[in-house]
C-alpha atoms as a PDB file:
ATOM      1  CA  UNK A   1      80.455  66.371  64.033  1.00  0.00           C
ATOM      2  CA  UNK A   2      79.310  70.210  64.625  1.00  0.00           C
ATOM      3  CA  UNK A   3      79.181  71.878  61.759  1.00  0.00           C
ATOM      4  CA  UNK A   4      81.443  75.355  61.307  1.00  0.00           C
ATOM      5  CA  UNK A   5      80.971  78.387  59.873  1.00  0.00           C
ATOM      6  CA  UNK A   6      84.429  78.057  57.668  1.00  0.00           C
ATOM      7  CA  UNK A   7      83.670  74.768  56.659  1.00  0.00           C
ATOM      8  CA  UNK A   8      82.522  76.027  52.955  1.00  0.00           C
ATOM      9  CA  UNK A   9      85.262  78.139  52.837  1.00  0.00           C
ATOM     10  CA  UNK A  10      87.918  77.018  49.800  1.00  0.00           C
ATOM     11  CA  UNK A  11      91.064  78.302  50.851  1.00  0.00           C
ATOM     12  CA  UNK A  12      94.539  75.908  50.759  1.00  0.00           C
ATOM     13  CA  UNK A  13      97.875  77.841  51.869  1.00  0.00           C
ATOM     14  CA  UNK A  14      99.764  78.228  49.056  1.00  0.00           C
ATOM     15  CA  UNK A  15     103.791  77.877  49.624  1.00  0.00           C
ATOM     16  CA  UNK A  16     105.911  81.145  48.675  1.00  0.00           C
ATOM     17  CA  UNK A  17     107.580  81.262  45.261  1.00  0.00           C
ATOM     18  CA  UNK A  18     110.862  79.542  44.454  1.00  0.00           C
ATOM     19  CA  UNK A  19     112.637  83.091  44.195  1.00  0.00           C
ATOM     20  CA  UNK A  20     111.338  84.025  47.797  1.00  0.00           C
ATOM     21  CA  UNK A  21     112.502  80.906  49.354  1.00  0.00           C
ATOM     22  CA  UNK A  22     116.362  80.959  47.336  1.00  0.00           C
ATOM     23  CA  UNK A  23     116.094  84.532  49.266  1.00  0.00           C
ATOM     24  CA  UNK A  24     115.715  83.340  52.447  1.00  0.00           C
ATOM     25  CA  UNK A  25     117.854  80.180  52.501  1.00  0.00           C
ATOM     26  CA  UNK A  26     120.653  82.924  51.435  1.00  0.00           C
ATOM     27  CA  UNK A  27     119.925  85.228  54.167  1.00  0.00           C
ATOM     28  CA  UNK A  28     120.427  81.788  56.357  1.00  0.00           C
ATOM     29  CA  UNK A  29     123.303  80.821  54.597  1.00  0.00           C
ATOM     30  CA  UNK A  30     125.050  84.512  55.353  1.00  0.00           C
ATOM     31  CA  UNK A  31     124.320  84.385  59.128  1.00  0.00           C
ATOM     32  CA  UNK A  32     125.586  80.674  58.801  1.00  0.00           C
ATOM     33  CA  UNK A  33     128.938  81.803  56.967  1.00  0.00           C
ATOM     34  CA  UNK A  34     129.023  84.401  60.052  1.00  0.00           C
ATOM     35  CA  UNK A  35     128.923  81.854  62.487  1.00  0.00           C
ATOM     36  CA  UNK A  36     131.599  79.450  61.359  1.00  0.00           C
ATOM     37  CA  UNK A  37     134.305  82.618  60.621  1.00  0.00           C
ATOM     38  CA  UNK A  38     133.602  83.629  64.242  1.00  0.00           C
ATOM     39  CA  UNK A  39     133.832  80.405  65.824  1.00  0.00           C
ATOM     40  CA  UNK A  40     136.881  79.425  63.000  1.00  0.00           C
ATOM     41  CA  UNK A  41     136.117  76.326  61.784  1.00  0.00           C
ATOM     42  CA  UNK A  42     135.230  75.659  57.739  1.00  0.00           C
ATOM     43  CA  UNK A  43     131.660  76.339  56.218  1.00  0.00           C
ATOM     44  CA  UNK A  44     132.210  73.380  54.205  1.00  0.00           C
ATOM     45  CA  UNK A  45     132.195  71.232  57.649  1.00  0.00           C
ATOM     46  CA  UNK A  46     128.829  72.293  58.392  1.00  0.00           C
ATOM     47  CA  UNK A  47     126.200  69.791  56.762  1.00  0.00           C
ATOM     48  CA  UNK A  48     122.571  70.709  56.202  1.00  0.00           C
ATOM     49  CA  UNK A  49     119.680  68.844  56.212  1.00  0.00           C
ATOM     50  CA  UNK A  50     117.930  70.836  52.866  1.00  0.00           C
ATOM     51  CA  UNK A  51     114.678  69.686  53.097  1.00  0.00           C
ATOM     52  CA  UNK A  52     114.269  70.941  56.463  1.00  0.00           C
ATOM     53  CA  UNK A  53     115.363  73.757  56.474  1.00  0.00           C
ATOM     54  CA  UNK A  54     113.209  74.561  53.700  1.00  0.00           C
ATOM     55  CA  UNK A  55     110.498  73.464  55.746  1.00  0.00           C
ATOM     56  CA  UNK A  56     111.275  75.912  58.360  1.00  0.00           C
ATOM     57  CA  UNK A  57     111.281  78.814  55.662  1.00  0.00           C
ATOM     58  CA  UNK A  58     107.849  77.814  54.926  1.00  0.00           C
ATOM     59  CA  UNK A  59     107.009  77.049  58.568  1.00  0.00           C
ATOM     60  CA  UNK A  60     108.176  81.121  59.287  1.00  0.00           C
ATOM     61  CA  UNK A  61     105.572  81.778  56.072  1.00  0.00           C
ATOM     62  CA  UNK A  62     102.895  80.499  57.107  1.00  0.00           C
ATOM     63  CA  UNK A  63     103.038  81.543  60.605  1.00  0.00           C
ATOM     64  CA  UNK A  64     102.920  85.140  58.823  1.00  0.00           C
ATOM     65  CA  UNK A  65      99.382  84.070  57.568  1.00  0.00           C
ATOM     66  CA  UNK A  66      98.610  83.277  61.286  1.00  0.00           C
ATOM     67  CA  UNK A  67      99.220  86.650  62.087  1.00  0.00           C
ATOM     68  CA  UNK A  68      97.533  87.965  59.503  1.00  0.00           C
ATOM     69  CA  UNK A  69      94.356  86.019  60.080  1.00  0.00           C
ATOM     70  CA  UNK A  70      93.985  85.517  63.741  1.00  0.00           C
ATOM     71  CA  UNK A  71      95.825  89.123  64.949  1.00  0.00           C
ATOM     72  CA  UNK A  72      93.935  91.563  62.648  1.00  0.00           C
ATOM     73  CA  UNK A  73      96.274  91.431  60.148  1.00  0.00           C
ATOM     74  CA  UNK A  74      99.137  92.286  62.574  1.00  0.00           C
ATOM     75  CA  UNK A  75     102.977  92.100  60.374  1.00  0.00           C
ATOM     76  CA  UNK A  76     104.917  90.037  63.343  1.00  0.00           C
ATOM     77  CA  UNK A  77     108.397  91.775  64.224  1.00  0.00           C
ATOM     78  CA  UNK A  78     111.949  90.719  63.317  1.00  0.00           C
ATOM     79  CA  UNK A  79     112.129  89.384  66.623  1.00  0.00           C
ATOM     80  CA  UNK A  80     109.496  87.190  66.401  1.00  0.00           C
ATOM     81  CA  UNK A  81     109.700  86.456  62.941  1.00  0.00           C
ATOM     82  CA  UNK A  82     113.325  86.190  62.333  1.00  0.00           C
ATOM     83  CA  UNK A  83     114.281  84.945  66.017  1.00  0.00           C
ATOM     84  CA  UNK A  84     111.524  83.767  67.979  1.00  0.00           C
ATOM     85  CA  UNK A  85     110.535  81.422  65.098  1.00  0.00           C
ATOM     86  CA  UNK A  86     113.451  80.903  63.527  1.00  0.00           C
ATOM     87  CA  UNK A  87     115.231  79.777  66.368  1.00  0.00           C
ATOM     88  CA  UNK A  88     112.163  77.806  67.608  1.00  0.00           C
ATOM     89  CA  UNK A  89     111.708  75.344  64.577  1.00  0.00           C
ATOM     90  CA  UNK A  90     115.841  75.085  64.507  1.00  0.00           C
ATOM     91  CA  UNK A  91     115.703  74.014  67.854  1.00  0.00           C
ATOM     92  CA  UNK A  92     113.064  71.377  66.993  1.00  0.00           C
ATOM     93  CA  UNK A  93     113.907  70.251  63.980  1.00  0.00           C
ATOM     94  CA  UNK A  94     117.766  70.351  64.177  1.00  0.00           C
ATOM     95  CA  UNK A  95     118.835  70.515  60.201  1.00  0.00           C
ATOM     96  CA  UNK A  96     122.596  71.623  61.354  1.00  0.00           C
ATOM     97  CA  UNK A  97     125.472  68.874  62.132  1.00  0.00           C
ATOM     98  CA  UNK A  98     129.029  68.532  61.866  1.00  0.00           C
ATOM     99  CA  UNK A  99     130.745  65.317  60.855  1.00  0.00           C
ATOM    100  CA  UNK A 100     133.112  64.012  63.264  1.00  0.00           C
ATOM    101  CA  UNK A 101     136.309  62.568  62.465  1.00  0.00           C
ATOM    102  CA  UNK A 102     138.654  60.757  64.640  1.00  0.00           C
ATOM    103  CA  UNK A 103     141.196  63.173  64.546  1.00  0.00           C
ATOM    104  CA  UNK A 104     138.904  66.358  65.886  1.00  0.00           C
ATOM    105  CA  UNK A 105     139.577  67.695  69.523  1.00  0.00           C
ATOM    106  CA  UNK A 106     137.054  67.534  72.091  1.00  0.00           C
ATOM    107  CA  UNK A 107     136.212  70.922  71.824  1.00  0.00           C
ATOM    108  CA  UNK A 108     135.449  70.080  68.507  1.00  0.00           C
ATOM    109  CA  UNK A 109     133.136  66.995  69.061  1.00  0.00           C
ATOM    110  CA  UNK A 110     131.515  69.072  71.826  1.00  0.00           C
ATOM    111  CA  UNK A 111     130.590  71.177  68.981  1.00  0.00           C
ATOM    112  CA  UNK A 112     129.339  69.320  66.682  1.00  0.00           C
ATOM    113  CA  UNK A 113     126.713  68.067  69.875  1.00  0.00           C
ATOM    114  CA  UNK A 114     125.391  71.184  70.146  1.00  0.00           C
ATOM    115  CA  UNK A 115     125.567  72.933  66.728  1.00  0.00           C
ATOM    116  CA  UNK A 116     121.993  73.911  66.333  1.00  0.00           C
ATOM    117  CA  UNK A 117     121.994  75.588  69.417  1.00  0.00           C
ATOM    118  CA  UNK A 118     125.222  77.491  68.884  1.00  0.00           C
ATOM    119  CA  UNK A 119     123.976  78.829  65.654  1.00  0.00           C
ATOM    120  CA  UNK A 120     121.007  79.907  66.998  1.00  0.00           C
ATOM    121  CA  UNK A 121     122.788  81.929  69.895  1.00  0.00           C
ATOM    122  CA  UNK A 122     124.096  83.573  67.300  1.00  0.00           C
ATOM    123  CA  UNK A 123     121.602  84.316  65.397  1.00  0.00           C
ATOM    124  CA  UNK A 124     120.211  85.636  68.693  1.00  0.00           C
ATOM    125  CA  UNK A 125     122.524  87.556  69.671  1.00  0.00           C
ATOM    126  CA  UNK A 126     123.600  89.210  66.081  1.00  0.00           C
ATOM    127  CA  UNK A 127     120.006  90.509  65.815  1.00  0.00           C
ATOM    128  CA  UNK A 128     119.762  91.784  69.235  1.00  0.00           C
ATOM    129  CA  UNK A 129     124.056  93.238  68.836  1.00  0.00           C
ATOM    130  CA  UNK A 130     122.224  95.097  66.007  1.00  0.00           C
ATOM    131  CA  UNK A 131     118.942  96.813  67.744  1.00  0.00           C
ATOM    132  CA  UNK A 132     120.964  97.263  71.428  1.00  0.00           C
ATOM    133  CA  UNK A 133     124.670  97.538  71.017  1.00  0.00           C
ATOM    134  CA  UNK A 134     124.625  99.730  74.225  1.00  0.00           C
ATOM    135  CA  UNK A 135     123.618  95.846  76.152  1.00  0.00           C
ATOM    136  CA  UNK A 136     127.053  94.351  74.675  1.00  0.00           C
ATOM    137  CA  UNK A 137     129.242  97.660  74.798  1.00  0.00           C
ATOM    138  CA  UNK A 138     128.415  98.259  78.818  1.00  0.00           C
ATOM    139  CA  UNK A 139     126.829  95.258  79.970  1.00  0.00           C
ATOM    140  CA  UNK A 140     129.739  92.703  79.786  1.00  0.00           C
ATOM    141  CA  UNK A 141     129.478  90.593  82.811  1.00  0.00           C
ATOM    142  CA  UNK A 142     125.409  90.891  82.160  1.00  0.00           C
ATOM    143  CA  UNK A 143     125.790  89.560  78.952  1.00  0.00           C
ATOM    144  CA  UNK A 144     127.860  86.933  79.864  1.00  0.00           C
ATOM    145  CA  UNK A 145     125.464  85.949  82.252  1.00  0.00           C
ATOM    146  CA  UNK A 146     122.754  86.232  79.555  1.00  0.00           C
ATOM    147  CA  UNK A 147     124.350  83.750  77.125  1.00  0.00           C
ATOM    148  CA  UNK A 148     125.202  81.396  79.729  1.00  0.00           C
ATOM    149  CA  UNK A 149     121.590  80.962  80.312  1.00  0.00           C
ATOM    150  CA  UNK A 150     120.273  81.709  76.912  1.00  0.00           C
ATOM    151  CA  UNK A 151     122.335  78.320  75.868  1.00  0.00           C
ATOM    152  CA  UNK A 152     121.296  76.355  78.437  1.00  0.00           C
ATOM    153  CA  UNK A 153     117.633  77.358  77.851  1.00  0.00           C
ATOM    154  CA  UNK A 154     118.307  76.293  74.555  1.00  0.00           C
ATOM    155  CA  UNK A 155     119.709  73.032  74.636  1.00  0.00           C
ATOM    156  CA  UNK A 156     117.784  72.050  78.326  1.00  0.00           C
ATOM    157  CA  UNK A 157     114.549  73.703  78.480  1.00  0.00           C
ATOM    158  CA  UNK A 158     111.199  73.630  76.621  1.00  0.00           C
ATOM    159  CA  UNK A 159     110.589  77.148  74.442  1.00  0.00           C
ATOM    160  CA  UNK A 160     107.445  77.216  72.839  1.00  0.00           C
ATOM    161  CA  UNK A 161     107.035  80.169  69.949  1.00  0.00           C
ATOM    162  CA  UNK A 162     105.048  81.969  72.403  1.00  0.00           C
ATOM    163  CA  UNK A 163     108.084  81.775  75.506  1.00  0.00           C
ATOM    164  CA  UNK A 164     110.319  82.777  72.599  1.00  0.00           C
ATOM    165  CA  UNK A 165     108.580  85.646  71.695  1.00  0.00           C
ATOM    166  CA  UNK A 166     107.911  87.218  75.050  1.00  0.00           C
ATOM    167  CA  UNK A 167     111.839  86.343  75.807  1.00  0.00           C
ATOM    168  CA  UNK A 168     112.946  88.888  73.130  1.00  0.00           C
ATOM    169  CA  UNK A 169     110.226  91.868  74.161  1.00  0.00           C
ATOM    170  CA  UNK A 170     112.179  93.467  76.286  1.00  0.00           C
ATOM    171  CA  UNK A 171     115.084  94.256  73.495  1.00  0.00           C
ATOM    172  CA  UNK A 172     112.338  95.015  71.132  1.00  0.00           C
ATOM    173  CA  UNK A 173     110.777  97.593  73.038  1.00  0.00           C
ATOM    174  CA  UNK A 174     113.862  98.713  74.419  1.00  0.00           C
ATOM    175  CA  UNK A 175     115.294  99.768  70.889  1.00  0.00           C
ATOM    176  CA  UNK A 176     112.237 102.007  70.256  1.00  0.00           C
ATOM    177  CA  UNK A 177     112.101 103.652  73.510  1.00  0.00           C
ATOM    178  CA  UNK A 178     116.008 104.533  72.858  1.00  0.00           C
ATOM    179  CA  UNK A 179     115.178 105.762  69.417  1.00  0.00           C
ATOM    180  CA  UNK A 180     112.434 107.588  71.061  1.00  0.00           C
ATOM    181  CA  UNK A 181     114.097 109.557  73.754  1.00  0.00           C
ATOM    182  CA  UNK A 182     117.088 111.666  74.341  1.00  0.00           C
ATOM    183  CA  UNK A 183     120.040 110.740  76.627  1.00  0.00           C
ATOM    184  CA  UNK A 184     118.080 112.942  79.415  1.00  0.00           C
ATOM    185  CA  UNK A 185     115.112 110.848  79.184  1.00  0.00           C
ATOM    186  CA  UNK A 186     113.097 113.488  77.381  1.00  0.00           C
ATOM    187  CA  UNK A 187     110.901 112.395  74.811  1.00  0.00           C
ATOM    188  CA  UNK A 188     111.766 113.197  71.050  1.00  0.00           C
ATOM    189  CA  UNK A 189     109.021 114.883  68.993  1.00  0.00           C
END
């Protein structure tokens, strides 16, 4: 085997601190509370798988240490952070179902088939309702275009962090050049 230049090198990732990860399973929890008031059906319904989702916390840590090492130590946006990632190990590792009981409606079963990727459309689209409210206040039939085929991306095609990342540039970008400019187009020193 070829030897490395890192190979010496004693470094083991070290997982973030109990406090940091209560924080974030919170912060997941909220958006999760969110999610079942707007849809109306009971948080207590919703079952989580603990361990994984813990996992994914970590998962979103360490990817920060990616950026830091291999991107100059480049801080990756909420949207790639908080969506792009989020979203991606959700997807994979699907820690979100709904029991089904006999007596539930169809609508209900249908659900509970495709609860992860429900509740990450909304986690989607609550981060980008709070950068570009202007894309849900005007854009209604676009939108509804958009999360027609944002779901079925989810549930049908294969998103690697990188796809999801580049999928939520354009809102990125878009919120800064609105904060950047007047309604003339004129830039704003």
């Amino acid at each position: 085997m070829e030897r490395t230049c890192w190979e010496e090198l004693d470094f083991q990732y070290q997982e973030p601190s109990s406090e940091y990860i209560e924080e974030e399973l919170a912060k997941i929890e909220e958006q999760l509370r969110e999610f079942c008031a707007l849809i109306d059906i009971e948080f207590e319904k919703l079952r989580v798988n603990a361990k994984t989702l813990k996992d994914i916390i970590i998962r979103l840590d360490m990817r920060g240490l990616y950026f830091h090492i291999y991107h100059k130590k480049m801080e990756a946006n909420e949207y790639k952070r908080n969506i792009g990632l989020l979203v991606f190990w959700i997807l994979k590792l699907r820690p979100f179902w709904i029991d089904i009981q006999q007596e539930d409606s169809d609508e209900q079963i249908e659900l509970a088939t495709y609860i992860n990727e429900k509740i990450c459309l909304h986690i989607i689209l609550s981060l980008l309702r709070e950068y570009n409210s202007n894309f849900f206040e005007y854009g209604k039939d676009l939108v509804k275009a958009y999360v027609n085929e944002l779901e079925y991306s989810l549930r049908y095609r294969d998103l690697s962090k990188e796809s999801m990342f580049l999928l939520f540039d354009p809102f990125y970008y878009l919120y800064f050049y609105n904060q950047s400019t007047q309604e003339d187009g004129t830039t704003i020193i």
